[in-house]
C-alpha atoms as a PDB file:
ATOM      1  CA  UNK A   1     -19.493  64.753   0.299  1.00  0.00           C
ATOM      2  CA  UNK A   2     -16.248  62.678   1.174  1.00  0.00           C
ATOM      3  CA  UNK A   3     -16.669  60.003   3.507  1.00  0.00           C
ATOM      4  CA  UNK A   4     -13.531  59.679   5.933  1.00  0.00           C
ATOM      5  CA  UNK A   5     -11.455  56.701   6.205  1.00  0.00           C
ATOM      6  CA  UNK A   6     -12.896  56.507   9.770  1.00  0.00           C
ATOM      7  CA  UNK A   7     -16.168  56.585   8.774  1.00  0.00           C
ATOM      8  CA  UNK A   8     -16.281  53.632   5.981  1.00  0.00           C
ATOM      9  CA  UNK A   9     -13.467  53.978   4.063  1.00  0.00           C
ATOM     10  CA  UNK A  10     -15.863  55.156   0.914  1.00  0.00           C
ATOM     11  CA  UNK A  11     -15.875  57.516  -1.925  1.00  0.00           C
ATOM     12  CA  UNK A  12     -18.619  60.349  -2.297  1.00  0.00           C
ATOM     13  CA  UNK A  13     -20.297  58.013  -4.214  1.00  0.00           C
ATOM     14  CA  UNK A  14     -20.687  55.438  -1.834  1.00  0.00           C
ATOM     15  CA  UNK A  15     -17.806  53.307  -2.827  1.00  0.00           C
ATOM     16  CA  UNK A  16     -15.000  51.337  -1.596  1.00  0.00           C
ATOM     17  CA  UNK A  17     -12.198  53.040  -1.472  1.00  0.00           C
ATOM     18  CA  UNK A  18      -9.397  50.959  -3.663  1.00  0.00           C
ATOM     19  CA  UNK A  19      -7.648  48.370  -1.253  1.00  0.00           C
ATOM     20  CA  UNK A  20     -10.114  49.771   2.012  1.00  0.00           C
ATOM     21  CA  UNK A  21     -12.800  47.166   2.788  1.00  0.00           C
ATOM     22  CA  UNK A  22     -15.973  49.140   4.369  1.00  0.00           C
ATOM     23  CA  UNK A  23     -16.055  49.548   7.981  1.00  0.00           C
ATOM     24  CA  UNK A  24     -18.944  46.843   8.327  1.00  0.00           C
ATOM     25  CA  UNK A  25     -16.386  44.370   6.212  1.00  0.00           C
ATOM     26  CA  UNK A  26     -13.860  45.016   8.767  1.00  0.00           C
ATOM     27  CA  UNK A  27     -16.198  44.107  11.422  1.00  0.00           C
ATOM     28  CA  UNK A  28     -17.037  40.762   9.854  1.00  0.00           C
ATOM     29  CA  UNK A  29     -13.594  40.169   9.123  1.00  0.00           C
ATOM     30  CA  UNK A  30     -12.550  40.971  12.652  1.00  0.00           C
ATOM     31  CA  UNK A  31     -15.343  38.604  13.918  1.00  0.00           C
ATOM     32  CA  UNK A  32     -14.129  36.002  11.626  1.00  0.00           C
ATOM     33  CA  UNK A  33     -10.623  36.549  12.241  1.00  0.00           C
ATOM     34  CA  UNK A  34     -11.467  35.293  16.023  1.00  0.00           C
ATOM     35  CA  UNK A  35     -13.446  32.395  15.297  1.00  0.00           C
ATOM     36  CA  UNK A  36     -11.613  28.613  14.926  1.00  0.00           C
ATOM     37  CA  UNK A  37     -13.114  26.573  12.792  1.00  0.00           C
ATOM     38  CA  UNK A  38     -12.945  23.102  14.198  1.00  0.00           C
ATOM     39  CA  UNK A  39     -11.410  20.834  11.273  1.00  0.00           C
ATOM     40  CA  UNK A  40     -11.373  16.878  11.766  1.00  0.00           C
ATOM     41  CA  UNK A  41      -8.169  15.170  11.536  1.00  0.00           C
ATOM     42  CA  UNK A  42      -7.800  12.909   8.609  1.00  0.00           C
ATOM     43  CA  UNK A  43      -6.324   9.571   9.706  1.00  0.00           C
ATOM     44  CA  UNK A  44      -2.530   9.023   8.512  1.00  0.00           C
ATOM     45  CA  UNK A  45      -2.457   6.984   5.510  1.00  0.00           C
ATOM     46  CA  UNK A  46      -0.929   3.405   5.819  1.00  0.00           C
ATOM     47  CA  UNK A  47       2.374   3.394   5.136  1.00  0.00           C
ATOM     48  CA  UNK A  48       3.687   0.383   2.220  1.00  0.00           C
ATOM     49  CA  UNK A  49       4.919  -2.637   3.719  1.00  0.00           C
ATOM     50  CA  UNK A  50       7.093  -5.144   1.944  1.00  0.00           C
ATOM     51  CA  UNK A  51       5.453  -7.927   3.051  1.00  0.00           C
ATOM     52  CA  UNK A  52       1.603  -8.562   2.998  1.00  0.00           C
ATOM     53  CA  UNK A  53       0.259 -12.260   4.546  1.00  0.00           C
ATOM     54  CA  UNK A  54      -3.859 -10.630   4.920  1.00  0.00           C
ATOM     55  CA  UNK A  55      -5.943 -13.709   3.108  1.00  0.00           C
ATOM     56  CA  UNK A  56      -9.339 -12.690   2.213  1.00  0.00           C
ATOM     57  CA  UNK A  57     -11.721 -15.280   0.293  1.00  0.00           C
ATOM     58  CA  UNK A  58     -14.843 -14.840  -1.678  1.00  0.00           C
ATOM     59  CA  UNK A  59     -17.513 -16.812  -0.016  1.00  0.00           C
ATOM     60  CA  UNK A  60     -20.942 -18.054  -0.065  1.00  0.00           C
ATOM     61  CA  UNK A  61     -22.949 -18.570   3.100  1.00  0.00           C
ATOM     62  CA  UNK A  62     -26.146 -20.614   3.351  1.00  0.00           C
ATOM     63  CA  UNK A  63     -28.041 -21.454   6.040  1.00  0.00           C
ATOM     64  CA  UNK A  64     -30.532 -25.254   6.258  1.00  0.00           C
ATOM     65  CA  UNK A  65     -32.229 -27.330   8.197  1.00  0.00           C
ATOM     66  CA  UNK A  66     -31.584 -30.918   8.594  1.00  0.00           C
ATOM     67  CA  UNK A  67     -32.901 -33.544  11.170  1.00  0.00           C
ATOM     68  CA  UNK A  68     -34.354 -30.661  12.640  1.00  0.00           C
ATOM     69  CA  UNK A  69     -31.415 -29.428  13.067  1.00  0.00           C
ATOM     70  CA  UNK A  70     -29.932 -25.287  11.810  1.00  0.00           C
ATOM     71  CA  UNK A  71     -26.437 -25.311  10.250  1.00  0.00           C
ATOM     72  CA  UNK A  72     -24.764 -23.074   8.123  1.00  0.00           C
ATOM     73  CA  UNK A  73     -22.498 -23.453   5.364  1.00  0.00           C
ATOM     74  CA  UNK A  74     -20.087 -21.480   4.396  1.00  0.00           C
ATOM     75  CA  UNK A  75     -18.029 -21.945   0.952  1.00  0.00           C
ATOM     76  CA  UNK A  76     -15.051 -20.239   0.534  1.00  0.00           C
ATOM     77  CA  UNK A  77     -12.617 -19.987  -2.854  1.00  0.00           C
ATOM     78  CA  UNK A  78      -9.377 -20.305  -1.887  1.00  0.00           C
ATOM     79  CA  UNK A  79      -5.928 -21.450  -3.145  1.00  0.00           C
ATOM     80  CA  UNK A  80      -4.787 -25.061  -4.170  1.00  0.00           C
ATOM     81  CA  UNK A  81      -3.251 -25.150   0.003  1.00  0.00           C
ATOM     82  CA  UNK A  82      -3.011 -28.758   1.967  1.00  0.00           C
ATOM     83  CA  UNK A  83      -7.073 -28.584   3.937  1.00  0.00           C
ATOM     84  CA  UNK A  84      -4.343 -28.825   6.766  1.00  0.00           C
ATOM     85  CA  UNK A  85      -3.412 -25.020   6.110  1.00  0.00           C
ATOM     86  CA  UNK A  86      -6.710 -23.406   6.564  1.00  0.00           C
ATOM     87  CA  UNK A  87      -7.496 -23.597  10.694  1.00  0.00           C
ATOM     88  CA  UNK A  88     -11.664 -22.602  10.605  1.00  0.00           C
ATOM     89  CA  UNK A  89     -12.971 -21.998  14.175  1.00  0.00           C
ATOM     90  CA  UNK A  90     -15.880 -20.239  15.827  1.00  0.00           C
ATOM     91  CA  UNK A  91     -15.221 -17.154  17.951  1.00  0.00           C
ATOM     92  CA  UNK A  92     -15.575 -16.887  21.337  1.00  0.00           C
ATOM     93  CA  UNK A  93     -18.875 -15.199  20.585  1.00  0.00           C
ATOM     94  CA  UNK A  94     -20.478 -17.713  18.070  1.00  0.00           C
ATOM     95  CA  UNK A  95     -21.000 -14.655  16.050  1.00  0.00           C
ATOM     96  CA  UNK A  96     -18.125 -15.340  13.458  1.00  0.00           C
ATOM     97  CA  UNK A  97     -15.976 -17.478  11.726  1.00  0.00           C
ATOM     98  CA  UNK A  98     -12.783 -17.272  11.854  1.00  0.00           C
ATOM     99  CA  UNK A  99      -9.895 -18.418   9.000  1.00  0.00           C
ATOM    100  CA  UNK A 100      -6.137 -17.979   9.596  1.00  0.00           C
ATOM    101  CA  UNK A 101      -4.452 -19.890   6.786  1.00  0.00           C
ATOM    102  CA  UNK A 102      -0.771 -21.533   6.711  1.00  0.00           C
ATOM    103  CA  UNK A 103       1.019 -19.826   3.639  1.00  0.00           C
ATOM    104  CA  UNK A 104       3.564 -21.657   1.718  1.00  0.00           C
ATOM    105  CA  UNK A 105       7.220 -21.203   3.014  1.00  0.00           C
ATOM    106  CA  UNK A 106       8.579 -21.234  -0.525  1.00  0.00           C
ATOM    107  CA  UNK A 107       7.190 -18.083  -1.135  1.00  0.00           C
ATOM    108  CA  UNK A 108       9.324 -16.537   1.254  1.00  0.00           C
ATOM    109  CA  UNK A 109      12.502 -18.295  -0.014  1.00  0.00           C
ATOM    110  CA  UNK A 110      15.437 -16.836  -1.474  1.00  0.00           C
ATOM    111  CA  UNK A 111      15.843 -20.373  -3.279  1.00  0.00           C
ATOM    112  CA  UNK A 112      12.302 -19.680  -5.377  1.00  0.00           C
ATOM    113  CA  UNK A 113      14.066 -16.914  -7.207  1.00  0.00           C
ATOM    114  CA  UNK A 114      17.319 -18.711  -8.113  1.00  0.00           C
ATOM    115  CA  UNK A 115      14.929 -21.781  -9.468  1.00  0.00           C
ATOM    116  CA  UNK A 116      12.999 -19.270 -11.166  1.00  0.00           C
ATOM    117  CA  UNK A 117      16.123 -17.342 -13.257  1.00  0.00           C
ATOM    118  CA  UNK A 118      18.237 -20.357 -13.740  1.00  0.00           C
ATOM    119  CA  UNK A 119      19.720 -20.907 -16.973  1.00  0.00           C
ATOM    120  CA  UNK A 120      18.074 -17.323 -18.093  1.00  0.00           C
ATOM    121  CA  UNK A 121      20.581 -14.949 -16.438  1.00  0.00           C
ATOM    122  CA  UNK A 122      19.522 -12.817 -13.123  1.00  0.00           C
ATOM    123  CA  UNK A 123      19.150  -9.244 -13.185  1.00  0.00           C
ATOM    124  CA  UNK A 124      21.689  -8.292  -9.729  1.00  0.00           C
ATOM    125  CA  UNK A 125      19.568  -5.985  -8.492  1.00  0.00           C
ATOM    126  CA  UNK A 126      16.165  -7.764  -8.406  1.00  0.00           C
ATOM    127  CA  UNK A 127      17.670 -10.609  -7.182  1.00  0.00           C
ATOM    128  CA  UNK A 128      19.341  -8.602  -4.359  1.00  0.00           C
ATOM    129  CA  UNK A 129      15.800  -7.053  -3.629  1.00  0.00           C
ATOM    130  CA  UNK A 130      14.383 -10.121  -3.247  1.00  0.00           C
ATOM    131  CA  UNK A 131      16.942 -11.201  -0.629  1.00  0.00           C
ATOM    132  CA  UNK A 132      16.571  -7.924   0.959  1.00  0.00           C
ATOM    133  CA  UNK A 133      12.360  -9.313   1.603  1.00  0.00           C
ATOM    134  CA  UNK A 134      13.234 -12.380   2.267  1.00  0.00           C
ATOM    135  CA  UNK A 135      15.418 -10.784   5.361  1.00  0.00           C
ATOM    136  CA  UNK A 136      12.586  -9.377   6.468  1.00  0.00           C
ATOM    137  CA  UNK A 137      10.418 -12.279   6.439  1.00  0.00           C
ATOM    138  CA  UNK A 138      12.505 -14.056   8.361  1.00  0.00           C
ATOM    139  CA  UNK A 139      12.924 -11.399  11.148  1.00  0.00           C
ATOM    140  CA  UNK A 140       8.849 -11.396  11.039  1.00  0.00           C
ATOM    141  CA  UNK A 141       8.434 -15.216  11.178  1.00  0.00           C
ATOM    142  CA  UNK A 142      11.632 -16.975  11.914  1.00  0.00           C
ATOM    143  CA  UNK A 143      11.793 -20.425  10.590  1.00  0.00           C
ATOM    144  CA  UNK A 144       8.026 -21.137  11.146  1.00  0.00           C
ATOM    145  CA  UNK A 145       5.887 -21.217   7.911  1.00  0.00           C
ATOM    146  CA  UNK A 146       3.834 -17.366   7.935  1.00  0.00           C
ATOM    147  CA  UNK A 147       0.167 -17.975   9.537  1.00  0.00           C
ATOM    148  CA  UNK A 148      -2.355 -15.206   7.829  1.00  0.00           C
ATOM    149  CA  UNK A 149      -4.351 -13.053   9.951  1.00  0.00           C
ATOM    150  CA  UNK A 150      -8.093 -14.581  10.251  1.00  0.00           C
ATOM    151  CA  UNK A 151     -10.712 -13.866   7.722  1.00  0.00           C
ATOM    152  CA  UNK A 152     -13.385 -12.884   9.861  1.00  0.00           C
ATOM    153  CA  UNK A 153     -17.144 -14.036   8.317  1.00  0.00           C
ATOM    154  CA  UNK A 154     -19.996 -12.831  10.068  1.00  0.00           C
ATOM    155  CA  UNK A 155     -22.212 -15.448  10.800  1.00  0.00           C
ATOM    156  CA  UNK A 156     -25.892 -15.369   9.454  1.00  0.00           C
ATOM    157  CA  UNK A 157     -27.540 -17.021  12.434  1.00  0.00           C
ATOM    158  CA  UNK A 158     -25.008 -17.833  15.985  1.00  0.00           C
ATOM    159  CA  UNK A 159     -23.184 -20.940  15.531  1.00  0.00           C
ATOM    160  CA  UNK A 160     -21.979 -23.255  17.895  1.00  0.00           C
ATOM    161  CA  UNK A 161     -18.101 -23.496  18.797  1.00  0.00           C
ATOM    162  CA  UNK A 162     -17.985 -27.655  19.638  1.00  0.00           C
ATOM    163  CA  UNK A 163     -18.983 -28.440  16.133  1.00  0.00           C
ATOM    164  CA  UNK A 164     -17.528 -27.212  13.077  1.00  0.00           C
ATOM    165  CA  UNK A 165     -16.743 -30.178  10.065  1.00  0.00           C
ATOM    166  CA  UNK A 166     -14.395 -28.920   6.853  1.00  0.00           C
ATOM    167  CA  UNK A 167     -14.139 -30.362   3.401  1.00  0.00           C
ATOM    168  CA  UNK A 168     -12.074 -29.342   0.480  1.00  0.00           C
ATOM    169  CA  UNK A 169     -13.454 -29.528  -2.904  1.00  0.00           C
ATOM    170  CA  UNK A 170     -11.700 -29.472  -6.114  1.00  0.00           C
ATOM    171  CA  UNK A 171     -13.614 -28.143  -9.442  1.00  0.00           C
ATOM    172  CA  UNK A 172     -12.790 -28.573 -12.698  1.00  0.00           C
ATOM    173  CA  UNK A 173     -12.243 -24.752 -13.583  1.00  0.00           C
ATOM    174  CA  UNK A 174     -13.501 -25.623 -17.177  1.00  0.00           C
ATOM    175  CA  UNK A 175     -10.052 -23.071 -18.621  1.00  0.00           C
ATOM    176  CA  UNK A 176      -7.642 -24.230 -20.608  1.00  0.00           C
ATOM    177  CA  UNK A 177      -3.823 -22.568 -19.660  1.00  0.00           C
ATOM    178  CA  UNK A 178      -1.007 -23.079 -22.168  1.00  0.00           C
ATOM    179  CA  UNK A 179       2.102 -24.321 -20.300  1.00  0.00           C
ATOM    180  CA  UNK A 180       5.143 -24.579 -22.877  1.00  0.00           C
ATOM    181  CA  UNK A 181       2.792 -25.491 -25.605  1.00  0.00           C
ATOM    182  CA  UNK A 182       0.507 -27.721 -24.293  1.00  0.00           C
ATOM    183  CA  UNK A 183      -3.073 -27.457 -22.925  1.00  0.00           C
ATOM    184  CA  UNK A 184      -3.860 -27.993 -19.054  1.00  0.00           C
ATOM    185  CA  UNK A 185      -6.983 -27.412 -17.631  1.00  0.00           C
ATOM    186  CA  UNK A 186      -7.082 -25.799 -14.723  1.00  0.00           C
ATOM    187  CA  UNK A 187      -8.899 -26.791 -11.131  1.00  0.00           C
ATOM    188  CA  UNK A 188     -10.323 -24.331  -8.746  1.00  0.00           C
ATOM    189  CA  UNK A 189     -10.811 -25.225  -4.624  1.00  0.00           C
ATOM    190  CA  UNK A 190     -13.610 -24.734  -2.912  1.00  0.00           C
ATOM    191  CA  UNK A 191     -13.251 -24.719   1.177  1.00  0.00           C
ATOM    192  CA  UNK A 192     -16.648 -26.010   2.611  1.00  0.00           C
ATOM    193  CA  UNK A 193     -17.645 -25.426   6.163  1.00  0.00           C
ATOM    194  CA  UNK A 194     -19.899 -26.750   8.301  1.00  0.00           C
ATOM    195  CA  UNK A 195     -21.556 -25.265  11.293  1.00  0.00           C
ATOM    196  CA  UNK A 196     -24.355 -25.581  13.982  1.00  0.00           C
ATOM    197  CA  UNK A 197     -26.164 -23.252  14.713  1.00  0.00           C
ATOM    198  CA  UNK A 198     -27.199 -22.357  18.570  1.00  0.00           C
ATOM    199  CA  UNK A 199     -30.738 -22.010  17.715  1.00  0.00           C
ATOM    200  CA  UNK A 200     -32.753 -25.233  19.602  1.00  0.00           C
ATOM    201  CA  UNK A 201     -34.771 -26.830  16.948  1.00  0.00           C
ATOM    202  CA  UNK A 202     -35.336 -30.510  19.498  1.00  0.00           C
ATOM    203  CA  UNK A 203     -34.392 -30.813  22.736  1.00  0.00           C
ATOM    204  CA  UNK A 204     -31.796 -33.893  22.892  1.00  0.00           C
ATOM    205  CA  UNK A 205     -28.578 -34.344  23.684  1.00  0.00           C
ATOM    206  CA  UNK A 206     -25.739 -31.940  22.172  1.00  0.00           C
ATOM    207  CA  UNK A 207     -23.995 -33.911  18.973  1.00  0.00           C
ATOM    208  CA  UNK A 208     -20.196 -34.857  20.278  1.00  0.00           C
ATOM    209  CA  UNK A 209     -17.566 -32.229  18.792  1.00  0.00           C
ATOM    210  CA  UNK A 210     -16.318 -33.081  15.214  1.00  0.00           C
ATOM    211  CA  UNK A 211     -13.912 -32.069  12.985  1.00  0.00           C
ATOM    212  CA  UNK A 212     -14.058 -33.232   9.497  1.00  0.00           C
ATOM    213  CA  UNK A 213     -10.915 -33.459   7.451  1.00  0.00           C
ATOM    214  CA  UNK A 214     -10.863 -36.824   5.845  1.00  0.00           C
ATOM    215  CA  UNK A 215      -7.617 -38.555   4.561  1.00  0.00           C
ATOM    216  CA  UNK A 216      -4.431 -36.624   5.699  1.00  0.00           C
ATOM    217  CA  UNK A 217      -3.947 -34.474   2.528  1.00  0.00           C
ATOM    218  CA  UNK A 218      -7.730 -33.589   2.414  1.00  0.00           C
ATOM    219  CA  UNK A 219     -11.382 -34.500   2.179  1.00  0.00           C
ATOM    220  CA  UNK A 220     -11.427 -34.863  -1.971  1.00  0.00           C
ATOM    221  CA  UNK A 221     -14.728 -34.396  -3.406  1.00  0.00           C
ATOM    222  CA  UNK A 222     -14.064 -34.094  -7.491  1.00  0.00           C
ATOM    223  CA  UNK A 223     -17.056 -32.324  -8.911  1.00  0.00           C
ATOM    224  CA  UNK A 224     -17.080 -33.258 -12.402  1.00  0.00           C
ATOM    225  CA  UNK A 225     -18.757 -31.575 -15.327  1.00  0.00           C
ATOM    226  CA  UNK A 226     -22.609 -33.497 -16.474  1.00  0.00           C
ATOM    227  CA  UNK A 227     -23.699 -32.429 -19.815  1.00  0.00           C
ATOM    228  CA  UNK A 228     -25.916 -29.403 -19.744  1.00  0.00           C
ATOM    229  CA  UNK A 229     -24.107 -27.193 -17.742  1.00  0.00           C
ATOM    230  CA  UNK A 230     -24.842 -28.839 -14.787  1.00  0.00           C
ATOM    231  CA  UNK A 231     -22.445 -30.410 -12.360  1.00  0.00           C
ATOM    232  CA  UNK A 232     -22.132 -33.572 -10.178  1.00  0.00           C
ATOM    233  CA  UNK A 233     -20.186 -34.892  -7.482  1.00  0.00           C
ATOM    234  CA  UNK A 234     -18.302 -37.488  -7.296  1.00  0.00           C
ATOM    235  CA  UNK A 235     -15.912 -39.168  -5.363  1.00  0.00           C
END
């Protein structure tokens, strides 16, 4: 017996008819066809900037008690900078610290490429590019030297915003580089911070507000290699 069209689009067999869904497909399909499926919107990517000035350090945070007093110290790798350029504070909140850094204005200099190229011959267009970036620096920072945004570091324990002391250290990175033929060992900087934690270990009298940086270039701390492995400071 032959099945109408009407009936289930089948064969006397009980079949599909070739290119006719069933009649109970069609009913899914309709239902389907009315349902929206909700889809989340995927953010926009970021779109490539020329110019990047985001600082962010590996660091170590510890946390000790002295006097019977809590502070934390955090140790942070950073670049051979004056301690002048990195500007450590507390937020508002105690719950973070906070690290915009001063980056080097040469960087953004059209001079550092002509230094760079001289006597070599320049290639037109990369020096052109470069000028190009430097334009745009300039329209982002004017003639002030480019302040990163803050690393933020979330504190292990609440710290204190009147008290914060900062040395730098410089390491002897134990690496030879070859610069035009000769040997020079390279130094690595370690930023130390201090902090105070709000935790009361004695009641007494807050400490006065203090901020550490030494002689004007920085707080120098050479840590030299001891046999073994090991190493000391010294000053």
């Amino acid at each position: 017996m032959h099945v109408g069209e009407d009936e289930g689009a089948i064969d006397e067999d009980g079949m599909p008819l070739p290119g006719r869904p069933p009649a109970a497909m069609n009913g899914v399909a309709a239902t389907m066809a009315g349902l929206s499926i909700g889809r989340q919107a995927r953010p926009a990517a970021p779109a490539p900037q020329p110019i990047g000035v985001t600082c962010t350090f590996p660091y170590l945070q510890k946390k000790f008690i002295y006097d019977n007093e809590e502070y934390l110290i955090i140790e942070l790798l950073v670049p051979g900078r004056p301690s002048q350029a990195f500007r450590p504070h507390v937020s508002d909140n105690g719950e973070e610290l906070l690290l915009p850094v001063e980056l080097p204005g040469w960087f953004f200099d059209t001079n550092r490429l002509t230094t760079e190229l001289e006597g070599r011959g320049e290639n037109e267009t990369f020096t052109q590019a470069h000028s190009e970036v430097v334009q745009v620096a300039r329209q982002m920072f004017g003639a002030t030297t480019p302040m990163s945004p803050p690393q933020k570091v979330l504190l292990l324990s609440k710290c204190r915003k009147d008290f914060i002391e900062v040395m730098r250290l410089d390491y002897d990175g134990r690496e030879i580089v070859d610069r035009g033929g000769n040997g020079v060992r390279t130094f690595e900087h370690i930023l130390r911070v201090t902090l105070k934690t709000t935790r009361e270990m004695l009641k007494k009298a807050p400490t006065p507000t203090t901020y550490g940086m030494g002689d004007p270039d920085a707080t120098w701390v050479h840590v030299r290699p001891v046999p073994g492995g090991g190493a000391g400071a010294g000053a």
